[in-house]
Every structure is written in structure tokens, then in C-alpha cells.
C-alpha atoms as a PDB file:
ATOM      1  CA  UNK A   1      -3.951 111.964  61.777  1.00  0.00           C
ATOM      2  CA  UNK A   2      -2.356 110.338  58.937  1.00  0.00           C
ATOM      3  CA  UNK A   3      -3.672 109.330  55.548  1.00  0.00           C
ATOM      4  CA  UNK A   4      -6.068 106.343  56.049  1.00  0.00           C
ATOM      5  CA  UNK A   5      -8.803 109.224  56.507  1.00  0.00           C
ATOM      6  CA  UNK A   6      -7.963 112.457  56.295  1.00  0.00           C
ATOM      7  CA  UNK A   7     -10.808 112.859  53.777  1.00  0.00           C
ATOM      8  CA  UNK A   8     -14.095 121.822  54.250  1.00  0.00           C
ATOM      9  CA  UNK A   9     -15.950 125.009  55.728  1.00  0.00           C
ATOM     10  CA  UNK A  10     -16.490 127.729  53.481  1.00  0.00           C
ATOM     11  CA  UNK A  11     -14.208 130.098  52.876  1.00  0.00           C
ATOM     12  CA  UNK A  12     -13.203 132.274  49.813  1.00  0.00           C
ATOM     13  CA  UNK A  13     -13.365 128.906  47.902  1.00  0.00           C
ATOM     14  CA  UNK A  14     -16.172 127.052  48.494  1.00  0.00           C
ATOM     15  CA  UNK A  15     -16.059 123.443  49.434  1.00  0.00           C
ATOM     16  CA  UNK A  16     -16.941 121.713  45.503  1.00  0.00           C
ATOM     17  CA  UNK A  17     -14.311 124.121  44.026  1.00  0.00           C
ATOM     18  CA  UNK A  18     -11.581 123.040  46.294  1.00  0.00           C
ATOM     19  CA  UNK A  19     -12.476 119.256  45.674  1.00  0.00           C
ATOM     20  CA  UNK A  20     -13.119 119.310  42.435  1.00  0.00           C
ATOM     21  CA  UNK A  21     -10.386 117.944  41.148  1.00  0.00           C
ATOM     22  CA  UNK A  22     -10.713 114.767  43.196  1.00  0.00           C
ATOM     23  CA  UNK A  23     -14.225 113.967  41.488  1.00  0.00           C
ATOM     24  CA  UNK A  24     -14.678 112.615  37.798  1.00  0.00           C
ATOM     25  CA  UNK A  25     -13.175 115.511  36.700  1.00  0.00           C
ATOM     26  CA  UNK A  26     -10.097 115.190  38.280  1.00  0.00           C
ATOM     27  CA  UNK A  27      -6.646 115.645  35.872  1.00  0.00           C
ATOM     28  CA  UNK A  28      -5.027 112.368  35.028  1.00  0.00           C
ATOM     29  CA  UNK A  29      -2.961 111.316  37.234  1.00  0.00           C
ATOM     30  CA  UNK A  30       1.046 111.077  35.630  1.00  0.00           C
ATOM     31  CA  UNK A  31       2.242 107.699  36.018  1.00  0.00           C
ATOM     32  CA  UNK A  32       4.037 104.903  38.442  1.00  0.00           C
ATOM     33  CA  UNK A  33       7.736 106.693  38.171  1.00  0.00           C
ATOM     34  CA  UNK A  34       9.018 110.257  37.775  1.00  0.00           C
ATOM     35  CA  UNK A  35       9.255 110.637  34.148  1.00  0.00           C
ATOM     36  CA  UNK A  36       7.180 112.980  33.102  1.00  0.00           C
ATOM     37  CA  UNK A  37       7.019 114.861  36.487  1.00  0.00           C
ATOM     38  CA  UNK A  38       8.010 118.355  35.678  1.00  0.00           C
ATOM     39  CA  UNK A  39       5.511 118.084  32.706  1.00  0.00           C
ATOM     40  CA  UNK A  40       2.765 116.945  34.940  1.00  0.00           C
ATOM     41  CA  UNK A  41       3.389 119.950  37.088  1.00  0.00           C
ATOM     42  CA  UNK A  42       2.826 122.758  34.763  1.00  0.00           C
ATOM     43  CA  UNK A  43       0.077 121.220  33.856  1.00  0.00           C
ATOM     44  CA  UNK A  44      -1.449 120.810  37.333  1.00  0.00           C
ATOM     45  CA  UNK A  45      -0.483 124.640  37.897  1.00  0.00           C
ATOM     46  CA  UNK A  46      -2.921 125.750  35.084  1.00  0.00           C
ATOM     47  CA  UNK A  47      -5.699 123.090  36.339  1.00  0.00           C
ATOM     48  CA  UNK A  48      -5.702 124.571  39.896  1.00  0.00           C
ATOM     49  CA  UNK A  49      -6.438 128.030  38.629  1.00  0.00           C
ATOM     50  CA  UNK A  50      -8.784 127.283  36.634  1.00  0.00           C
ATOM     51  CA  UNK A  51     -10.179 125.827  39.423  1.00  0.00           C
ATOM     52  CA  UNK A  52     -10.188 129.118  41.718  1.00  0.00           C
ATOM     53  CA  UNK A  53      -7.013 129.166  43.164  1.00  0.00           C
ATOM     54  CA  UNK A  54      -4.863 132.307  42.547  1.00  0.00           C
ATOM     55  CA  UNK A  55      -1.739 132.227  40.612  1.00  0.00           C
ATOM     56  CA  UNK A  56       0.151 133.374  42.115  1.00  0.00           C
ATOM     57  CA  UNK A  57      -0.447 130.758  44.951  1.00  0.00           C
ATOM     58  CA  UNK A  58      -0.174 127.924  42.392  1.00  0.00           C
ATOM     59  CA  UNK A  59       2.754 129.076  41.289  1.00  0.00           C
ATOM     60  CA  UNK A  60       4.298 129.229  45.093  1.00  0.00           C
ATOM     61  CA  UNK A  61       2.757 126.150  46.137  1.00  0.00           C
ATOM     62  CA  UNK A  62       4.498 123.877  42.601  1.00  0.00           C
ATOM     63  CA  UNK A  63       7.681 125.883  42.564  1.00  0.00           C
ATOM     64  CA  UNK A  64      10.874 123.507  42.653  1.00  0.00           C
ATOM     65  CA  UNK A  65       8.908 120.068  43.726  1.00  0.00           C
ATOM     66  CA  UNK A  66      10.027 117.589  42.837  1.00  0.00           C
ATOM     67  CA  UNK A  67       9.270 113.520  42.446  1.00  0.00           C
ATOM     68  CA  UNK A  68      10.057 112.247  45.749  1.00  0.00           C
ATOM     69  CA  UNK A  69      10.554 108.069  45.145  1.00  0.00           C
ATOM     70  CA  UNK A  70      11.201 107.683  48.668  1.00  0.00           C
ATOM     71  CA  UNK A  71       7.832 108.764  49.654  1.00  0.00           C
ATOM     72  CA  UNK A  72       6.547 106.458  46.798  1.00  0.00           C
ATOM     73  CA  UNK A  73       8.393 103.414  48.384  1.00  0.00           C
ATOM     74  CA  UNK A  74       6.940 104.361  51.928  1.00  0.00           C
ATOM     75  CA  UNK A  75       2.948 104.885  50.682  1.00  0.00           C
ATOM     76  CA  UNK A  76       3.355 101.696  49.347  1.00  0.00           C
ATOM     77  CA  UNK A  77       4.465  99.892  52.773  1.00  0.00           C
ATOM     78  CA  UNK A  78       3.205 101.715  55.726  1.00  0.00           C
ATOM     79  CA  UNK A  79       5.125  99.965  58.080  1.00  0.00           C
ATOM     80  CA  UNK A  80       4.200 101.582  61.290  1.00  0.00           C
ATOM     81  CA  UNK A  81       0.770  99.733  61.040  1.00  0.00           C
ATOM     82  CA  UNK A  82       2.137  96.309  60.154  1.00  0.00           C
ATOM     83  CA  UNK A  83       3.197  96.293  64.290  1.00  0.00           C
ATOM     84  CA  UNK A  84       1.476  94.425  66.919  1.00  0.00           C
ATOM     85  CA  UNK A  85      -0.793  96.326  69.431  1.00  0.00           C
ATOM     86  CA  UNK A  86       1.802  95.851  72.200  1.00  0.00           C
ATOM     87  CA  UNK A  87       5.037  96.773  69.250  1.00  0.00           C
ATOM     88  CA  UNK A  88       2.735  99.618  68.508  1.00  0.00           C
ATOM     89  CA  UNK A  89       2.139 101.071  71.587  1.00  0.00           C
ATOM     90  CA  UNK A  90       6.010 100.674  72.919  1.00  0.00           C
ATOM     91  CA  UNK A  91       6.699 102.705  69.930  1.00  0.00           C
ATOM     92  CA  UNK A  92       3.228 105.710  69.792  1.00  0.00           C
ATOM     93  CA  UNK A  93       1.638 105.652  73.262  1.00  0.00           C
ATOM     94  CA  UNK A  94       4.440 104.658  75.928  1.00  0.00           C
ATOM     95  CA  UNK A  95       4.113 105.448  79.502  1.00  0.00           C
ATOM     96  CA  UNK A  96       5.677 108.743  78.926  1.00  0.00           C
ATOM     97  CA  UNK A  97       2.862 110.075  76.707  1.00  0.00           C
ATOM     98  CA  UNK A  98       0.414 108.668  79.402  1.00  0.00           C
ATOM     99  CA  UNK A  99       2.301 110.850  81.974  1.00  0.00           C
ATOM    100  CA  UNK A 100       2.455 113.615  80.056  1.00  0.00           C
ATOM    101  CA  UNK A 101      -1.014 113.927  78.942  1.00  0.00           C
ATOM    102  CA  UNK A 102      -2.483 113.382  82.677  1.00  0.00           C
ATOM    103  CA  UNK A 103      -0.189 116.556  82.964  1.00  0.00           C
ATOM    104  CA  UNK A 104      -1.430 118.618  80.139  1.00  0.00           C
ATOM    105  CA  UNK A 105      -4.762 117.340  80.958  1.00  0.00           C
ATOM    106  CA  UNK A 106      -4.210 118.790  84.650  1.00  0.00           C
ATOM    107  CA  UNK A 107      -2.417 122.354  83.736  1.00  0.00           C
ATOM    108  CA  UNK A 108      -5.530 123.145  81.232  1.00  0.00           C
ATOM    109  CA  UNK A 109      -8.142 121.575  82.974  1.00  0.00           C
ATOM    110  CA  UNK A 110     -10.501 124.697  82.057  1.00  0.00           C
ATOM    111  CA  UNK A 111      -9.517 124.658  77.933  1.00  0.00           C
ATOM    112  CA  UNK A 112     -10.444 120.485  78.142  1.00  0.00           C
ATOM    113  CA  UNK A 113     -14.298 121.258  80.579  1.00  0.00           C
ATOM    114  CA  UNK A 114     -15.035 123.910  77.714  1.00  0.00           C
ATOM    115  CA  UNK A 115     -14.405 121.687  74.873  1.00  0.00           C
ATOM    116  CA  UNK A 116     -15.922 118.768  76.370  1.00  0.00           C
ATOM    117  CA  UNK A 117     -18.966 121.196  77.311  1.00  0.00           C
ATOM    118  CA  UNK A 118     -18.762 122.315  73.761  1.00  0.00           C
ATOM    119  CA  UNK A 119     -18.204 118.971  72.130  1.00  0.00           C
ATOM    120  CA  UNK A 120     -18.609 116.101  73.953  1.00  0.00           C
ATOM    121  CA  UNK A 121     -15.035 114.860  73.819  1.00  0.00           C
ATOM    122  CA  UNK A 122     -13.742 113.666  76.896  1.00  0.00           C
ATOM    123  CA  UNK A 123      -9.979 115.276  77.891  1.00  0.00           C
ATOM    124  CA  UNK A 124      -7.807 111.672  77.601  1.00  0.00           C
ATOM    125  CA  UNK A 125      -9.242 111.296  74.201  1.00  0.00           C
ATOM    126  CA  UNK A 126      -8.405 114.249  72.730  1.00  0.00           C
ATOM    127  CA  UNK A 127      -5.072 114.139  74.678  1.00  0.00           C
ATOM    128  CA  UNK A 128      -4.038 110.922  73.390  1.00  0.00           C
ATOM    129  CA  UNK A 129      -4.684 111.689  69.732  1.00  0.00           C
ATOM    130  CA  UNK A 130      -2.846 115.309  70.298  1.00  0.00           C
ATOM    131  CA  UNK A 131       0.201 113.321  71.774  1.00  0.00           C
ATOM    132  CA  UNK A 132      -0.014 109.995  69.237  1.00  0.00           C
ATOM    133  CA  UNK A 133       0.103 112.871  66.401  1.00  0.00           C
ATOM    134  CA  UNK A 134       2.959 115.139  67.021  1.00  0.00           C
ATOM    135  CA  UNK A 135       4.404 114.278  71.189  1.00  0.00           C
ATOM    136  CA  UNK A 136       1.909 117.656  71.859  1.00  0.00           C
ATOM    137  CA  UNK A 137       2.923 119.620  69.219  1.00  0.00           C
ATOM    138  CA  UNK A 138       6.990 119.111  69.312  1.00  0.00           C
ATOM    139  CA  UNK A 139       7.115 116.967  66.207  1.00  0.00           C
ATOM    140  CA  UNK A 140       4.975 118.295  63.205  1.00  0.00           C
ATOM    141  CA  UNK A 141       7.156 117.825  60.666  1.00  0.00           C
ATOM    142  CA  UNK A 142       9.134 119.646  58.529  1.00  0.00           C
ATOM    143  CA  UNK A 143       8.409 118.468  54.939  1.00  0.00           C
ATOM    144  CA  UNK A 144       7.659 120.878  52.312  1.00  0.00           C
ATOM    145  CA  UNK A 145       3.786 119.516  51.829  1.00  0.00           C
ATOM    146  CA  UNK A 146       2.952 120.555  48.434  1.00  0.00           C
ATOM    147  CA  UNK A 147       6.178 118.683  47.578  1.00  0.00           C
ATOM    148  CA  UNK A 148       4.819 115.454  48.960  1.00  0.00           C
ATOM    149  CA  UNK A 149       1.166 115.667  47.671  1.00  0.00           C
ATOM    150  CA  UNK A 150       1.999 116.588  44.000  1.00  0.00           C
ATOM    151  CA  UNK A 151       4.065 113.228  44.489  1.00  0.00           C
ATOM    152  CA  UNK A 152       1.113 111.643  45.512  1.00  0.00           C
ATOM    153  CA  UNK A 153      -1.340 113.389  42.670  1.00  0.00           C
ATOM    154  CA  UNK A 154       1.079 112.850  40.046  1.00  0.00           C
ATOM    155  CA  UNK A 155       1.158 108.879  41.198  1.00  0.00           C
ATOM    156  CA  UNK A 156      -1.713 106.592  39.608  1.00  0.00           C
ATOM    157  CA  UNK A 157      -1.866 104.644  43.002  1.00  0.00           C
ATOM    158  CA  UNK A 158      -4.475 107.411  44.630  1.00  0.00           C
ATOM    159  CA  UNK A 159      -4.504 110.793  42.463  1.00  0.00           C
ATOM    160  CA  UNK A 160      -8.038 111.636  42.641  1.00  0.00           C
ATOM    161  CA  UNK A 161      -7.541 111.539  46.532  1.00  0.00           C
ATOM    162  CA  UNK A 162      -4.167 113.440  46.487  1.00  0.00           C
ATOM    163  CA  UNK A 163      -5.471 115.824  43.555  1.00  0.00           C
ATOM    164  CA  UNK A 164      -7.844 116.801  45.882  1.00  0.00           C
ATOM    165  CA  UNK A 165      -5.863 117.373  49.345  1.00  0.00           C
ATOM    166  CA  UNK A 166      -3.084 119.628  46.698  1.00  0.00           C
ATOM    167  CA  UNK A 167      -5.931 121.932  45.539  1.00  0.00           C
ATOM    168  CA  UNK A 168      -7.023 122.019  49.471  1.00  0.00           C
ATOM    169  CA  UNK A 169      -3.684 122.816  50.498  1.00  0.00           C
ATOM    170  CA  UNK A 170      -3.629 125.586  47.956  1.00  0.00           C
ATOM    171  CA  UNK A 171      -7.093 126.265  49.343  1.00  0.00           C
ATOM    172  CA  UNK A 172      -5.570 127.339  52.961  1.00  0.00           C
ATOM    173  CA  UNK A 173      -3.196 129.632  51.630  1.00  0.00           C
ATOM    174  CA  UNK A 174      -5.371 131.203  49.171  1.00  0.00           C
ATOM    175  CA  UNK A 175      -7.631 132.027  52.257  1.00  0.00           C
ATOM    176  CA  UNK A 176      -5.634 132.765  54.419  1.00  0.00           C
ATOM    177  CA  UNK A 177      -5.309 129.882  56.905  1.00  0.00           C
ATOM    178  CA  UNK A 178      -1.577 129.462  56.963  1.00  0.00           C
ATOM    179  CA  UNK A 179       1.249 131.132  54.885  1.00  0.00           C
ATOM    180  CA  UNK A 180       3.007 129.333  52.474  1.00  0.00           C
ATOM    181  CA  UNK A 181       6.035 129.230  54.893  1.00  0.00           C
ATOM    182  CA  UNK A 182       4.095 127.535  57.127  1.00  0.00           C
ATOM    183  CA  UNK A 183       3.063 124.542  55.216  1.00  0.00           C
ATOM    184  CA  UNK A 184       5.534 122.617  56.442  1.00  0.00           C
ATOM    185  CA  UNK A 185       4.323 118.886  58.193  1.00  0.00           C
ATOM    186  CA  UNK A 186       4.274 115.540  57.368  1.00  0.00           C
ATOM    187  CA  UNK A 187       5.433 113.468  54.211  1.00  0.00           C
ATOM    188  CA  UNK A 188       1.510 112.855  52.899  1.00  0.00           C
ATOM    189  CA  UNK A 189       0.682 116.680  53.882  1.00  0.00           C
ATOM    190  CA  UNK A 190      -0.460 116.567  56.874  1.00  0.00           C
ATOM    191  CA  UNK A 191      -0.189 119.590  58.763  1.00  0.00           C
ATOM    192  CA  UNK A 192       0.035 121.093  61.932  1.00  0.00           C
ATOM    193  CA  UNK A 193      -0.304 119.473  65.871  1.00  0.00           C
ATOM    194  CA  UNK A 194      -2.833 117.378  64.882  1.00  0.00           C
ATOM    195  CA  UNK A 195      -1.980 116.579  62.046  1.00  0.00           C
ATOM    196  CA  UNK A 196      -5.004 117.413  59.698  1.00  0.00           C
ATOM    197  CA  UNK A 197      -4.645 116.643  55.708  1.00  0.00           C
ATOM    198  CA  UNK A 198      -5.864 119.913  53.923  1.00  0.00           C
ATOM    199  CA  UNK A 199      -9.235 118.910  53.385  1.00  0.00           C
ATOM    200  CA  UNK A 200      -9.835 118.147  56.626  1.00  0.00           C
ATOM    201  CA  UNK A 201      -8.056 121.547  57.861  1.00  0.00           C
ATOM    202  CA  UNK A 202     -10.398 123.227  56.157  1.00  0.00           C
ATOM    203  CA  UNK A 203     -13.676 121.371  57.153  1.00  0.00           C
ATOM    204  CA  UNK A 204     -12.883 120.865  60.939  1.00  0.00           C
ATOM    205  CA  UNK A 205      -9.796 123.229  62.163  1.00  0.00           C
ATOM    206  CA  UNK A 206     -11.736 126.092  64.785  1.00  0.00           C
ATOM    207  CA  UNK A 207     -10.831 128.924  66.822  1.00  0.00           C
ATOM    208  CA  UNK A 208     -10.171 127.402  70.611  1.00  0.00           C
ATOM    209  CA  UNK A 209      -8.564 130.269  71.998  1.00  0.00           C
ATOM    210  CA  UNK A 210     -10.570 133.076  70.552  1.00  0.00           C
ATOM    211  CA  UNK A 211      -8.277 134.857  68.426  1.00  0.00           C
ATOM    212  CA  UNK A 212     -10.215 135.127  65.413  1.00  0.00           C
ATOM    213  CA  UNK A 213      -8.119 132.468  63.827  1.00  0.00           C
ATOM    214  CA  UNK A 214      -8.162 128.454  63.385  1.00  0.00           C
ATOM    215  CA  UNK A 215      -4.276 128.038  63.991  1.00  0.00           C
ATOM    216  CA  UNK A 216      -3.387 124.467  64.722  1.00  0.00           C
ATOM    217  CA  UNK A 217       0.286 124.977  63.974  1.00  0.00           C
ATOM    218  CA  UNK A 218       0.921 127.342  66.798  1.00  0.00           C
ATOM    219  CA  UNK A 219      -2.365 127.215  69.004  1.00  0.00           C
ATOM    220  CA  UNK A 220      -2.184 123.810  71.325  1.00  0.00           C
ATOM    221  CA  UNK A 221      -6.276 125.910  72.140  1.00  0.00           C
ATOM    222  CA  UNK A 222      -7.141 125.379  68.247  1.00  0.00           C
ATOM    223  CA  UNK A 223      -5.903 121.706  68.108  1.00  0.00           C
ATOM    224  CA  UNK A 224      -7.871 120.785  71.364  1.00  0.00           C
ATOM    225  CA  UNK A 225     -11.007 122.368  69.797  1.00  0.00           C
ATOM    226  CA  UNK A 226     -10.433 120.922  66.233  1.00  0.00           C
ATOM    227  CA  UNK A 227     -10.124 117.244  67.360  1.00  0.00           C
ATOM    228  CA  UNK A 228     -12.839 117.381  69.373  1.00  0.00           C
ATOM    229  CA  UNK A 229     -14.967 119.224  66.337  1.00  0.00           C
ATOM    230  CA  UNK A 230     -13.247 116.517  64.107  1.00  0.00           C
ATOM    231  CA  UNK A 231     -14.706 113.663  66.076  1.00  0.00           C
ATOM    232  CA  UNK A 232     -18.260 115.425  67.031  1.00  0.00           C
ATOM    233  CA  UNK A 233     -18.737 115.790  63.584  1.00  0.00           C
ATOM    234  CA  UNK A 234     -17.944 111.979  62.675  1.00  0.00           C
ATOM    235  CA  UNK A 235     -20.346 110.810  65.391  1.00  0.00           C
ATOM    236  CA  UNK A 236     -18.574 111.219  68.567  1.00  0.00           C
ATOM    237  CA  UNK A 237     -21.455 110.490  71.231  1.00  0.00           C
ATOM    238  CA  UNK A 238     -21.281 112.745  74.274  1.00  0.00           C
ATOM    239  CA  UNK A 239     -20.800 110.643  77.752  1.00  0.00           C
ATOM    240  CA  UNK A 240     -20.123 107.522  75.842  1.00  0.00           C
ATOM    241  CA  UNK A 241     -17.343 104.787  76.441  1.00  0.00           C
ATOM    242  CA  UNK A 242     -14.809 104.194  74.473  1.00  0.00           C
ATOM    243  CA  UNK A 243     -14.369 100.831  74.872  1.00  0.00           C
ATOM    244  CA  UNK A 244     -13.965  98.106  71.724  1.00  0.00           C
ATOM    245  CA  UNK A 245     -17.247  97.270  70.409  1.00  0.00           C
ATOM    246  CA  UNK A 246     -18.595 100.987  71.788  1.00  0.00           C
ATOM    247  CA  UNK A 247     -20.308 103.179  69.094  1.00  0.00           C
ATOM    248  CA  UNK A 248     -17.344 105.755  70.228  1.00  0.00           C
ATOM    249  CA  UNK A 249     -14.914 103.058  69.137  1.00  0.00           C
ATOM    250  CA  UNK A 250     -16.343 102.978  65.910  1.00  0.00           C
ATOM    251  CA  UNK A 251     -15.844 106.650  65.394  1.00  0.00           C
ATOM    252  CA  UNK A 252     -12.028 106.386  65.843  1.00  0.00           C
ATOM    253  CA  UNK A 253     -11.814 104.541  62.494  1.00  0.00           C
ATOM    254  CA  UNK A 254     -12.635 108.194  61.077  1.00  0.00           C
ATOM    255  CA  UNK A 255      -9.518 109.398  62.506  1.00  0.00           C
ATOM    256  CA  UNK A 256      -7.537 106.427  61.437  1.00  0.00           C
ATOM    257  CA  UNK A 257      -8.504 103.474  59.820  1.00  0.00           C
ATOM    258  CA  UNK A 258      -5.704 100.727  61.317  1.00  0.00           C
ATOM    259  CA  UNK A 259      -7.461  98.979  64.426  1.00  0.00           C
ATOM    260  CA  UNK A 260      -4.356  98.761  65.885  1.00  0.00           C
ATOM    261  CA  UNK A 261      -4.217 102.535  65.712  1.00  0.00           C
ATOM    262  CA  UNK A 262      -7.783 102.808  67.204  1.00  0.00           C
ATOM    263  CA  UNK A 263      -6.728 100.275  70.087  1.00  0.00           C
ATOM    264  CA  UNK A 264      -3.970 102.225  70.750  1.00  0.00           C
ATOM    265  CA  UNK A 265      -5.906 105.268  71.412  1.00  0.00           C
ATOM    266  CA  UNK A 266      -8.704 103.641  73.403  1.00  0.00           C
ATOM    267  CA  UNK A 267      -5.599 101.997  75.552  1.00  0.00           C
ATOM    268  CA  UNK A 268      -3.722 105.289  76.339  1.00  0.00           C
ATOM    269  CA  UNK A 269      -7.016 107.000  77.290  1.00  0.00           C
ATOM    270  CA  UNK A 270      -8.283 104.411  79.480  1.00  0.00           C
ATOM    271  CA  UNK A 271      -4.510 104.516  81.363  1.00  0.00           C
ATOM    272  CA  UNK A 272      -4.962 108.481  81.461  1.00  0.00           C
ATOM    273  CA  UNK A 273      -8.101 108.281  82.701  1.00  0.00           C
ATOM    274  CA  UNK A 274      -7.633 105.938  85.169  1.00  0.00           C
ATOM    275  CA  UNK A 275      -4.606 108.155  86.636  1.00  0.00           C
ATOM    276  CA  UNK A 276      -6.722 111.657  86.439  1.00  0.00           C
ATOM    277  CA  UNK A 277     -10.032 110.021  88.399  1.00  0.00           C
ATOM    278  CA  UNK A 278      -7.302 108.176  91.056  1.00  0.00           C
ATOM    279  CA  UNK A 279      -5.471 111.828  91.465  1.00  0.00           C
ATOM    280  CA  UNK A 280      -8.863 114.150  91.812  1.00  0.00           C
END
């Protein structure tokens, strides 16, 4: 899932207290280069606790980040959705990630009936966003995320959005969700197989494999579960299509809003489905 719309359940912070700061009240954002950064920072680090997070997880979470102009340059581009459908899929759902996820599908055929049952998500679905996301869990990232989303706060381009997903991310480690060693993912934050901004981690993430624990960084259970919660929850109707033009189609532009990423998905699904009903 990547930034287009990655936009909490209760916890130990409730849902208005972790987005507070992306509301009207939200801290100023710091400017268009890295200038006054560090300055920025501290101050940030003294907003989020007075906004319910401990400090000693502020303090964690803002220690040593720093302004990352790269990831400036690339928020400002997003090249990946400036491909054609066909460039597009070559490069996010080949035939190998069609293979693949008939096979996945096929090994855990009980774990995708119960979630279906459960959510009304259909297995190539939520196999093709699990594989478009992170190749099933092999490539999640390894960026330090509260390094890339006090970036993103600090810059004037989105803050109130990115103010928001740092408190969030603060949010899961304050209650527990993930250590701070393990928020490690993507360059915008995103976290885990999946790939969930905070925000959304904390609304949608669930227990799939019944250990007491919403775990999409290890558990391939939890991500099944949490993509089909994400899209039940945005509208997801149960035995629908998926075609373009379907209400179903519509509902991918929650999880992403390029239509050449929502093509891609309803393309890969309709080639995995097409191989499970010709192999049962």
C-alpha cells in the first residue's frame, strides 16, 4: 500500500489523540529544504507528548533522523505510476507473481475460505495486493520509518498528513504493536507485508492466526486478514466482480489511488483466478 491512501482501533491512545496533529491543530510544518531540521525536531518531540505519546518513545522514535532530500526529490516524482498499464505490470505483477500466488493461494487454501468467510475478499485479490506490496513478504523494506515521515512532516508539501502518520507510528510502539526495532519498511513509512502507513496499521491490522497479536511484519495469517479487513471496511462487496466499472473496482482506489495501480490488481487477479478455477 503506498501513500496515495494510506489514510485506527483503539488502543492505549485513542484514535483523535493519535491524529491530532494532522487536524487544524497540527504543528507547522518546517519548510521546503533542511534548514531548520534539527530545530523542527525537538520541537515535534515535545508536541507528540503532549499529545499522549510517552517520552521516552518520542525520544526513540526522533533520535538521529535526519532530512532525507532524496526522499524529498522522489515524493515529488513518483515515477513508478507515470508507467503504462502494460510497463507497469512487466515491472509489479509479472507472470511470476501470478504463479506464485495460485501457489500460495493453493498451500493455504483453508487461511484464504476463512477470511473470505469472514470478509468477503476473494483469495486472488488479497493475493495480488500481498504480492504487488512486498513479493509475499520478502521485500518490506528496510528504512528507518520515523526517519522518512519526520522528512515528510517537517516538509510543507503534505505535513498535516505526515504529522499525523509520525504520531501514529509513535502510536504502535507506545501500544505495543511493534518494537521500535521493528519499524523498519518503506521510504513514506509504510510498514510491514502489506505495507500499511501507521494510521492505517492501527485502524485495520487483525489477528489472522490467533495469537493474540496483529503482526503483519512476521504473520503472512495477519496480513491475509488485515487486507481483507482493510478492503471490507472501505466497501468491499462480498461475491462481487472485480471488473473495471464494478463497485469492487471502485474500492481499490482506497488501497491506491493510481488507476493504473487498480488495473494492475484487477489484471493479476483475473489471471490467478482463471488458473485456480482451470486447476480445481
Amino acid at each position: 500500500m503506498r501513500i496515495t491512501t494510506k489514510l485506527l482501533s483503539a488502543g492505549l491512545i485513542s484514535l483523535g489523540a493519535a491524529l491530532s496533529v494532522g487536524t487544524a491543530s497540527a504543528a507547522q510544518c518546517g519548510g521546503n529544504d533542511g534548514a531548520g531540521f534539527d530545530a523542527w525536531v525537538q520541537n515535534f518531540q515535545a508536541e507528540a507528548v503532549s499529545r499522549g505519546i510517552s517520552q521516552r518513545t518520542a525520544s526513540a522514535a526522533l533520535a538521529g533522523v535526519s532530512y532525507d532530500r532524496r526522499l524529498i526529490a522522489y515524493d515529488r516524482t513518483q515515477r513508478p505510476f507515470k508507467l503504462t498499464l502494460e510497463q507497469f505490470i512487466a515491472k509489479r505483477a509479472p507472470a511470476s507473481l501470478i504463479s506464485q500466488a495460485r501457489s500460495r493461494i493453493q498451500k493455504n487454501k483453508a487461511l484464504f475460505d476463512r477470511v473470505e468467510a469472514r470478509y468477503g475478499v476473494p483469495a486472488p485479490i488479497i493475493a495480488t495486493i500481498w504480492g504487488m506490496e512486498t513479493a509475499f513478504g520478502a521485500i518490506q523494506g528496510s528504512k528507518n520509518v520515523f526517519n522518512g515521515l519526520a522528512t515528510l512532516a517537517y516538509d510543507c508539501r503534505r505535513s498535516d498528513m505526515f504529522q499525523g502518520e509520525l504520531i501514529a507510528a509513535m502510536t504502535l510502539v507506545d501500544r505495543g504493536d511493534l518494537t521500535m526495532s521493528e519499524m523498519r519498511g518503506a521510504e513514506h513509512g509504510e510498514i510491514g507485508q502489506a505495507q500499511f502507513l501507521p494510521s492505517s496499521y492501527l485502524k485495520y491490522a487483525v489477528d489472522g492466526d490467533g495469537d493474540g497479536r496483529a503482526d503483519m511484519v512476521r504473520s503472512s495469517a495477519d496480513t491475509v486478514a488485515s487486507i481483507a479487513n482493510y478492503l471490507k471496511q472501505k466497501g468491499w462487496r462480498a461475491g462481487g466482480g472485480w471488473e473495471e466499472g464494478s463497485a469492487n473496482f471502485a474500492v481499490l482506489s482506497e488501497w491506491n489511488k493510481a488507476s493504473v495501480y487498480q488495473k494492475a490488481i484487477a489484471y493479476a487477479a483475473t489471471r490467478i483466478d482463471e488458473g485456480s478455477t482451470a486447476a480445481r
